[in-house]
Protein backbone atom coordinates (compact mmCIF):
# COMPACT_ATOMS: atom_id res chain seq x y z
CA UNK A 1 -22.70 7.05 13.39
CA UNK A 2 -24.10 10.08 11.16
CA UNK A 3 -21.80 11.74 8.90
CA UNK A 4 -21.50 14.87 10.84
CA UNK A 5 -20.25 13.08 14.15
CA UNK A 6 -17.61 11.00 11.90
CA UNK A 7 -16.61 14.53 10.57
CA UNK A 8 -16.34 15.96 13.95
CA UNK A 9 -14.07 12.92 14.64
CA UNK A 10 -11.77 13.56 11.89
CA UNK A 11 -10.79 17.08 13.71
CA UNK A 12 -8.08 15.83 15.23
CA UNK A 13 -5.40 17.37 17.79
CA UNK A 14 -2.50 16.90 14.47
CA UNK A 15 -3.04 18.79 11.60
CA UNK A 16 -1.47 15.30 9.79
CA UNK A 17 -3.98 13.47 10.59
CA UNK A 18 -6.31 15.90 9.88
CA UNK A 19 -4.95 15.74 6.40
CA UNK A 20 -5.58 11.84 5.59
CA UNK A 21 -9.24 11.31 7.80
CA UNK A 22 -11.35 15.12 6.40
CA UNK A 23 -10.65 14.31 2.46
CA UNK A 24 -10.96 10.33 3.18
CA UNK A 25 -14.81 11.38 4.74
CA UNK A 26 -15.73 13.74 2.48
CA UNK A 27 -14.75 11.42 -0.82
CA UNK A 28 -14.99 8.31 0.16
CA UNK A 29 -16.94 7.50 3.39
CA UNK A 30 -20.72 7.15 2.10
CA UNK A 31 -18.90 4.19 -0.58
CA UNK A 32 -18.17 2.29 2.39
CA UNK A 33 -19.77 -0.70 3.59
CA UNK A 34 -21.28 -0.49 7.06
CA UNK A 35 -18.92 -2.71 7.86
CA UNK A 36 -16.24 -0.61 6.67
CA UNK A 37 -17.30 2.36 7.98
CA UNK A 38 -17.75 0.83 11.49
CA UNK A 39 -14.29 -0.24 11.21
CA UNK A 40 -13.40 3.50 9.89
CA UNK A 41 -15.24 4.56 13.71
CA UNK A 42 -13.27 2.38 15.42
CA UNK A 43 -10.00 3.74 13.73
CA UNK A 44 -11.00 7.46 15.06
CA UNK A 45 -11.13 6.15 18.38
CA UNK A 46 -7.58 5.48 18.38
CA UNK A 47 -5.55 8.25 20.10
CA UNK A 48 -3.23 10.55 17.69
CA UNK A 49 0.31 9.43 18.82
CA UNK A 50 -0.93 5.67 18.22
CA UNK A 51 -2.74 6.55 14.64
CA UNK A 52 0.42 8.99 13.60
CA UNK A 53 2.75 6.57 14.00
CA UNK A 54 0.85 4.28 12.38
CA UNK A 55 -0.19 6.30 9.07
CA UNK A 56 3.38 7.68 8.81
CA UNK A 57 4.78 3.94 8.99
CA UNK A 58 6.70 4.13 12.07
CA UNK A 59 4.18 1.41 13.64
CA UNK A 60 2.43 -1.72 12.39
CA UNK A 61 -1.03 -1.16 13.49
CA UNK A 62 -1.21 -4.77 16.15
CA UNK A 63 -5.27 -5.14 14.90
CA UNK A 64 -4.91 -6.54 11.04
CA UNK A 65 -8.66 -4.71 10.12
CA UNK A 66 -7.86 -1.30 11.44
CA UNK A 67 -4.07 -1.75 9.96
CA UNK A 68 -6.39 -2.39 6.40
CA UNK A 69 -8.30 0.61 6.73
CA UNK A 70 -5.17 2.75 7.28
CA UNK A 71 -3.73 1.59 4.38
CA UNK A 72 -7.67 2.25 2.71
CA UNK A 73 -7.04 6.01 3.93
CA UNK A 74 -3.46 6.48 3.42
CA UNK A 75 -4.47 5.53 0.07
CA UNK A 76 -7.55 7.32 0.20
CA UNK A 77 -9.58 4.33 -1.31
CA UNK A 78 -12.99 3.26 -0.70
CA UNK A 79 -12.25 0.19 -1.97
């Protein structure tokens, strides 16, 4: 996915999660593997109740490589 659709992903409908994904992008995205950033994708498919809960700890993301890259974002590490 090009950079500006992944961007355009990040806008989200909570200005939380808006927070973590826009800096995570602009920092740290282009580091990532294309692995990783595939896996990044599939994360801002999620919806925003499901990813908010996760980020803010009040879920265990149930897939272990999207629960990785939250902790990657919360973290806001390319790794």
């Amino acid at each position: 996915m090009k950079i500006a659709r992944v961007r355009w992903a990040c806008r989200r409908g909570m200005l939380e999660l808006d927070v973590l994904f826009q800096p995570f992008v602009e920092d740290h995205y282009d580091q990532l593997s294309d692995q990783d950033k595939n896996t990044f994708v599939r994360l801002l498919e999620g919806e925003d109740p499901a990813l908010f809960a996760w980020f803010m700890g009040h879920e265990k993301c149930p897939d272990p490589v999207l629960a990785e890259m939250v902790i990657r974002v919360r973290g806001r590490e390319a790794a």
